[in-house]
Structure formats: structure tokens, C-alpha cells
Protein backbone atom coordinates (compact mmCIF):
# COMPACT_ATOMS: atom_id res chain seq x y z
CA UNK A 1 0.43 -24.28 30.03
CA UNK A 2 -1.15 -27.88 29.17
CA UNK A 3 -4.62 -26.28 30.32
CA UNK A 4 -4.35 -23.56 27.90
CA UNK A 5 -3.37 -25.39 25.02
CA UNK A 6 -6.55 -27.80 25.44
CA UNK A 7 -8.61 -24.98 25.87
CA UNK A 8 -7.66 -24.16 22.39
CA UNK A 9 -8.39 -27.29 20.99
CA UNK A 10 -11.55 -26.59 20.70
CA UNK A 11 -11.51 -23.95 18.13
CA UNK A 12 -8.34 -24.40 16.64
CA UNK A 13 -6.86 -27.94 16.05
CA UNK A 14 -2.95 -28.65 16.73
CA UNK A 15 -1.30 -31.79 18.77
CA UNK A 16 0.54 -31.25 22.22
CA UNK A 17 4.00 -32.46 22.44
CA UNK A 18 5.40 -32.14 25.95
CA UNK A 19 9.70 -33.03 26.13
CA UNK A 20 10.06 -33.56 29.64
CA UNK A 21 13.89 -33.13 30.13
CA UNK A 22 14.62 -35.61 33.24
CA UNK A 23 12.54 -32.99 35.56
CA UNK A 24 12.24 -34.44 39.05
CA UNK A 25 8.87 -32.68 40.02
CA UNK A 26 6.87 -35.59 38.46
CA UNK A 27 5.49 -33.88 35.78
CA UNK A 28 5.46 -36.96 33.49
CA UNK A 29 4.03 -39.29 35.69
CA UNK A 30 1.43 -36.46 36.26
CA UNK A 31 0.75 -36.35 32.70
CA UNK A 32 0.40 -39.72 32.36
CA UNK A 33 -2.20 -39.94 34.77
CA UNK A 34 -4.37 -36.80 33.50
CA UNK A 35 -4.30 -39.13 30.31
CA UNK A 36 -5.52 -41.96 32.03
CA UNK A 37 -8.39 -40.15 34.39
CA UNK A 38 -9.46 -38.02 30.76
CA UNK A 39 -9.28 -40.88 28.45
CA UNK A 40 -10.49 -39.12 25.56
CA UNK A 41 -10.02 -35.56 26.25
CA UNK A 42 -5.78 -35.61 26.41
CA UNK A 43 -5.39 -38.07 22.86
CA UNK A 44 -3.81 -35.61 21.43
CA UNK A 45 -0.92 -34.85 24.09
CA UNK A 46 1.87 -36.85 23.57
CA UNK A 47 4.91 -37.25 25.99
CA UNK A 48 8.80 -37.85 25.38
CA UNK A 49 10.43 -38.38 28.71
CA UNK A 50 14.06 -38.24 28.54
CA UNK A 51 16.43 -40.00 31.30
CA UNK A 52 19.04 -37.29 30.89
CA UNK A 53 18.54 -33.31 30.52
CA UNK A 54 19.27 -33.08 26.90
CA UNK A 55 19.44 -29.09 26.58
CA UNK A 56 16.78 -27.05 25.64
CA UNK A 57 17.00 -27.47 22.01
CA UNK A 58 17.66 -30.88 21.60
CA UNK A 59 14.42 -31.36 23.54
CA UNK A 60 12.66 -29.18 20.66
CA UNK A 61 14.16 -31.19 18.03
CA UNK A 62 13.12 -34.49 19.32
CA UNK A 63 9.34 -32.88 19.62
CA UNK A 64 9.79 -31.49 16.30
CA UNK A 65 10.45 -35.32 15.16
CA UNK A 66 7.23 -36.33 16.11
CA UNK A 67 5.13 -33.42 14.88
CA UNK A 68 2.80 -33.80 11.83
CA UNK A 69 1.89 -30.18 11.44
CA UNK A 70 3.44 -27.28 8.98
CA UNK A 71 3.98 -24.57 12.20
CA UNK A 72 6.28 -25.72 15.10
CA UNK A 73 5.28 -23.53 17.92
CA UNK A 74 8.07 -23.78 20.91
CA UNK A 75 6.64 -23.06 24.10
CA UNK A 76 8.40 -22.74 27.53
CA UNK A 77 6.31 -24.59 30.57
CA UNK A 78 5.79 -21.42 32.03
CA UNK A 79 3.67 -20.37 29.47
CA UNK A 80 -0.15 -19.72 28.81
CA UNK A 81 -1.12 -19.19 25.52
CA UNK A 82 -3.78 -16.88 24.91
CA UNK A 83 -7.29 -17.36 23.12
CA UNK A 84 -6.75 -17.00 19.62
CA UNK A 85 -2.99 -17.16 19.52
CA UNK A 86 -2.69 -20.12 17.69
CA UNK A 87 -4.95 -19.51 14.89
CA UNK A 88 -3.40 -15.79 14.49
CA UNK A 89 -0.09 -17.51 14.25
CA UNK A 90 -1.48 -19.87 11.51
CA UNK A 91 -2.81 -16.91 9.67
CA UNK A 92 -0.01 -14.84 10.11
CA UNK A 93 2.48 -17.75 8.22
CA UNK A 94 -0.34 -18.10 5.36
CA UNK A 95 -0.20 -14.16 4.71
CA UNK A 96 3.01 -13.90 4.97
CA UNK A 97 5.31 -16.91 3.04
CA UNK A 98 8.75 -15.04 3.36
CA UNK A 99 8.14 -15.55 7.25
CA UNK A 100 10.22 -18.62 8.99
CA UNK A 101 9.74 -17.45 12.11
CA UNK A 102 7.71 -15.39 14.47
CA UNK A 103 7.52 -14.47 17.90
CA UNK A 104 4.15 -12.70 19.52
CA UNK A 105 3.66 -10.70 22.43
CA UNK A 106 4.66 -11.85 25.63
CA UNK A 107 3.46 -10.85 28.51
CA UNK A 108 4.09 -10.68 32.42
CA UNK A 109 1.42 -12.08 35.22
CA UNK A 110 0.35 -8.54 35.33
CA UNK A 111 -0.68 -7.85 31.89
CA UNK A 112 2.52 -5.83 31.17
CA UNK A 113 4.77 -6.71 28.06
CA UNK A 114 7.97 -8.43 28.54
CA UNK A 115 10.66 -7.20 25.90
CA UNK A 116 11.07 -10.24 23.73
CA UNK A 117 12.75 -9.07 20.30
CA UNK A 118 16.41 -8.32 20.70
CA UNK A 119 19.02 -7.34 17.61
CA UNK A 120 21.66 -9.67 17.01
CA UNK A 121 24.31 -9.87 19.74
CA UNK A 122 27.78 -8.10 19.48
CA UNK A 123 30.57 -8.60 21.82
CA UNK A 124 30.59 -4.83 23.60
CA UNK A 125 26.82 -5.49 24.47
CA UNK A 126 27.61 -8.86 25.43
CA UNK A 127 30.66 -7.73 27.85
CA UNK A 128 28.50 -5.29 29.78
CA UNK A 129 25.74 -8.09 30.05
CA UNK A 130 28.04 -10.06 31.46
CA UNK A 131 29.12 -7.64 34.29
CA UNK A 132 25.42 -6.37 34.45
CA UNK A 133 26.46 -3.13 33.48
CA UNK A 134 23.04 -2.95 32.20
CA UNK A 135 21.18 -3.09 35.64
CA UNK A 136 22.77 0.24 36.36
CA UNK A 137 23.47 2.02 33.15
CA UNK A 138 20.51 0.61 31.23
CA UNK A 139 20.44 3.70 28.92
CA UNK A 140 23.90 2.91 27.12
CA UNK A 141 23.67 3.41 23.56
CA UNK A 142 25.12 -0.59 22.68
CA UNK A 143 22.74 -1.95 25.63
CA UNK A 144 19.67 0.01 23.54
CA UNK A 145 20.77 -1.33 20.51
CA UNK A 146 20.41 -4.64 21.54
CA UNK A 147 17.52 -4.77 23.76
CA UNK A 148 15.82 -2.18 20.66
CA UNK A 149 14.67 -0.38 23.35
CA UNK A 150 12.65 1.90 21.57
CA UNK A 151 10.57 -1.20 19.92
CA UNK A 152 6.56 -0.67 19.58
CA UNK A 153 5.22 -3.95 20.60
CA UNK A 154 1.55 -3.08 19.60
CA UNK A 155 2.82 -3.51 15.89
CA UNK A 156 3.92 -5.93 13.33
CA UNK A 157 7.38 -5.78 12.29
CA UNK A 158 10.44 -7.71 10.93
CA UNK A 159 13.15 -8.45 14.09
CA UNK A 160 16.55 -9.92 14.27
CA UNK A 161 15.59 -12.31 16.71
CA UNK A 162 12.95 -13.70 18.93
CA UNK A 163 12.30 -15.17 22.26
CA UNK A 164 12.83 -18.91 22.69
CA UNK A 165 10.14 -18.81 25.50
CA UNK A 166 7.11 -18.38 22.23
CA UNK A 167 8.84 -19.52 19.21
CA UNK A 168 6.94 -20.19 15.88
CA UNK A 169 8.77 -21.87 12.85
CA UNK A 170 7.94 -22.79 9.76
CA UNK A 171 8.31 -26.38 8.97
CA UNK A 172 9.94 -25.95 5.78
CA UNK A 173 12.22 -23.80 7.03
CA UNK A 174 13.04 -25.91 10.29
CA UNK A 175 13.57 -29.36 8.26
CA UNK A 176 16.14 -26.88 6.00
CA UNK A 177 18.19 -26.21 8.87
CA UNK A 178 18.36 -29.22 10.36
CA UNK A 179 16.27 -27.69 13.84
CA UNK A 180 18.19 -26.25 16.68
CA UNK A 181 21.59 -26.70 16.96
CA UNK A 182 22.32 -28.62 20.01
CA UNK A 183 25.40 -27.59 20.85
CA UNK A 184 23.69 -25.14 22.44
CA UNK A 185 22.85 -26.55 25.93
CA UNK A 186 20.79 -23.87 26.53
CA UNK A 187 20.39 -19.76 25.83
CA UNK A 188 21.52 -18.39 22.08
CA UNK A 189 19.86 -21.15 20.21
CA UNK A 190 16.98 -19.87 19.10
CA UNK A 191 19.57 -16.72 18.30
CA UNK A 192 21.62 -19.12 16.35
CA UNK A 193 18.19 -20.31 14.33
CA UNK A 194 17.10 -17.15 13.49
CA UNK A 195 20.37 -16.09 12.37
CA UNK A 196 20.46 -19.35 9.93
CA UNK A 197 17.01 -18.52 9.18
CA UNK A 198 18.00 -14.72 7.63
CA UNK A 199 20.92 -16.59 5.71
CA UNK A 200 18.31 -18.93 4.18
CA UNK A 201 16.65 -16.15 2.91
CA UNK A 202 13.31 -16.55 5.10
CA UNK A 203 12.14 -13.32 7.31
CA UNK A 204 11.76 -12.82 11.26
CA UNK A 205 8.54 -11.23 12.40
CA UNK A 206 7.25 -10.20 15.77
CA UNK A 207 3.54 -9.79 15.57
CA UNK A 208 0.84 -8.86 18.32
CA UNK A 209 -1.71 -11.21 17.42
CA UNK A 210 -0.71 -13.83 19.37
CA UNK A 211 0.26 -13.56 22.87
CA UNK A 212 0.94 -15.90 25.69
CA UNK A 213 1.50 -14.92 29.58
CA UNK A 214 5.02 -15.89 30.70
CA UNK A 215 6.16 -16.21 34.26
CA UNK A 216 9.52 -15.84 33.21
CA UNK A 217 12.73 -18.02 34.44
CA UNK A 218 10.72 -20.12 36.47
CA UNK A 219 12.01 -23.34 35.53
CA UNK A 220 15.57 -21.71 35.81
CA UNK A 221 14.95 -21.41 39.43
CA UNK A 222 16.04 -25.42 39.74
CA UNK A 223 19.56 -24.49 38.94
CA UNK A 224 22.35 -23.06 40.92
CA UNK A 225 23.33 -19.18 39.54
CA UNK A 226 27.06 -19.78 38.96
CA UNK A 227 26.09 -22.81 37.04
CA UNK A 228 23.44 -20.41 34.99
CA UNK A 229 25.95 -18.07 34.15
CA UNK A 230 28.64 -20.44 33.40
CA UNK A 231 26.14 -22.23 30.62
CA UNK A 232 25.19 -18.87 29.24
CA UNK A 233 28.91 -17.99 28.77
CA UNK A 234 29.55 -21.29 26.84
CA UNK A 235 26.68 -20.78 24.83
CA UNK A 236 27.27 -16.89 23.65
CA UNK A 237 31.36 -18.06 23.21
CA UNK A 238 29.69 -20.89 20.60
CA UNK A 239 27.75 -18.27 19.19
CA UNK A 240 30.81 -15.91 18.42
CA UNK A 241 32.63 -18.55 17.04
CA UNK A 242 30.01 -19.70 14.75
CA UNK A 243 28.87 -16.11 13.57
CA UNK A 244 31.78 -13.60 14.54
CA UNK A 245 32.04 -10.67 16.83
């Protein structure tokens, strides 16, 4: 992901801001040392290393805290952004001022696109989540509703919500709202955001300009299922309470 990112420095300038949440893999004191071996080269990556998992977006906050720019672009570690993908983001926010946030494409290690724009949740689509109804009975008309299963990702268009995994915000808009709500461990919080973003009056996009390559759930694999699914429960029952059925 880091690799990437410096690639793009190149032609597009932004800083780096990597949150590492208490990992135990060594990935800050890895970082540390790239910055030391390419003095020069890594200036502009910058590292908060917390001494307790804060959640996912209470880590983005803190970054956010730090960063200088006018686009926020959240990025999971499993990412790698493609050429061009931050300058088409940058563009896309000039031409478009109503936008507070946009997601682009996202795609799997084999070039095909992971479904990354989702409506708003209700509680029927929820409930068969839940029970993975949807793993057998994907075709369900409230499990196609949500997942907008009939979604062109080769064009532009205004969503309800975004991935969290490549997650562009407008400053302004991101300062208005305070940033994520951390109440939200982790899962629904970028949900939460865009739905506070609608209600502020700013737009949702999804565009194809920009697109990163996304392992997906790899640094999920670190946790124990039950305790997965137990965080993703108390997350959606915050958003329901917060937003209604």
C-alpha cells in the first residue's frame, strides 16, 4: 500500500499518514526503519502508533488531525492505489463541489470489481445478513436492494454509501461533522458518515476514475470470527438507534 502511494508522489503530491492501531506484526518499527535507510525519499510519511486498538475510525480521525490537505482519502492496508487515482479523485471534488464524498472502483487481485456501493441498511436486509441468508438466496429482492445489485460500476453516479476500504472526503465536509463517529469500533461508520453527509446537504458519488486493488478482509484475519460478528452486531444495533429501522 505504502509502495503505491510513493509511487504516486511523483506525479501527484499528497502526505502519507499511516495509524498503526497497536498491530503486533511490527509494522511501525518497519516503517520507522524504511525512513531511516531512505532518508529523503519517505519525509513525507508520517506515523501515529497507538498503544491500544482504538477502532477503525478513531484511527482515521486522529490521521485526519494531522492532515494539511483539502481531500482525506481513507485507505485500508490492504490496498494499492492505482496510477492516476489520486489526481482523478482531486479532479473529481474540483468538478463536482456538491460532492463530500466518493468512493472509486475497487478491485480484486484478479482484476475483477468488488461491489463497493451499497443503499442504506434496513433491518429485513440486515436480519438475513445476519443469518447469511444471502449466501444461499442471494437473489432476494431486500438483499438486491441493498447490495444494488444491478449497479454499473464502469459509470459515475450518486450512491447511498461507500466502502470504508477507499474512502474520499472532503475536508470541509469532514471538519462539519466532527469525522467518524467513534462509537463505532469498527463496520457502519463510514455508513454512519455518509448518512450525516446527505443530511448536511453534500452528495455521495462512486466514480471509476480512481481505482485501487483490494485484498479484501485481510487484516480481519487477526481476529477470532465470533468476536467479528459480535462487533459487527454492536455496530449495526448503534446504527439503528442513531438513524431508525
Amino acid at each position: 500500500c505504502l509502495a503505491s502511494l510513493v509511487q504516486e508522489a511523483t506525479s501527484f503530491p499528497h502526505e502519507i499518514i499511516v495509524v498503526d492501531n497497536a498491530s503486533s506484526d511490527g509494522t511501525a518499527e518497519e516503517l520507522n526503519s524504511w525512513k531511516s535507510h531512505f532518508l529523503g525519499k519517505w519525509d513525507f510519511v508520517n506515523l501515529i502508533a497507538n498503544k491500544d486498538n482504538r477502532g477503525f475510525g478513531a484511527a482515521c480521525n486522529q490521521g485526519s488531525a494531522m492532515a494539511k490537505g483539502q481531500v482525506l482519502l481513507f485507505l485500508n492496508p490492504d490496498t494499492q492505489i492505482q496510477p492516476g487515482a489520486l489526481a482523478g479523485l482531486a479532479d473529481f471534488f474540483e468538478k463536482h463541489p456538491k460532492a463530500g464524498v466518493v468512493g472509486g472502483k475497487i478491485l480484486n487481485s484478479d482484476g475483477t470489481v468488488q461491489c463497493s456501493v451499497r443503499r442504506f441498511p434496513k433491518l429485513l436486509d440486515q436480519f438475513l445478513i445476519l443469518f447469511g441468508v444471502q449466501k444461499m438466496v442471494p437473489h432476494l429482492a431486500p438483499l438486491r436492494r441493498y447490495s444494488m445489485s444491478d449497479f454499473d460500476y464502469t459509470h459515475e453516479a450518486q450512491v447511498d454509501q461507500a466502502m470504508g476500504a477507499f474512502f474520499a472526503v472532503r475536508r470541509e465536509l469532514f471538519e462539519k461533522l466532527h469525522g467518524f463517529d467513534e462509537r463505532f469500533f469498527l463496520w457502519f461508520e463510514e455508513v454512519d458518515f455518509c448518512k450525516r453527509a446527505k443530511q448536511a446537504g453534500f452528495e455521495v458519488w462512486y466514480t471509476p476514475r480512481a481505482s485501487v486493488i483490494h485484498q479484501g478482509a485481510a487484516s480481519f484475519r487477526q481476529r477470532g470470527r465470533l468476536r467479528l460478528r459480535l462487533i459487527w452486531l454492536k455496530s449495526l444495533g448503534r446504527y439503528f438507534k442513531k438513524h431508525g429501522f
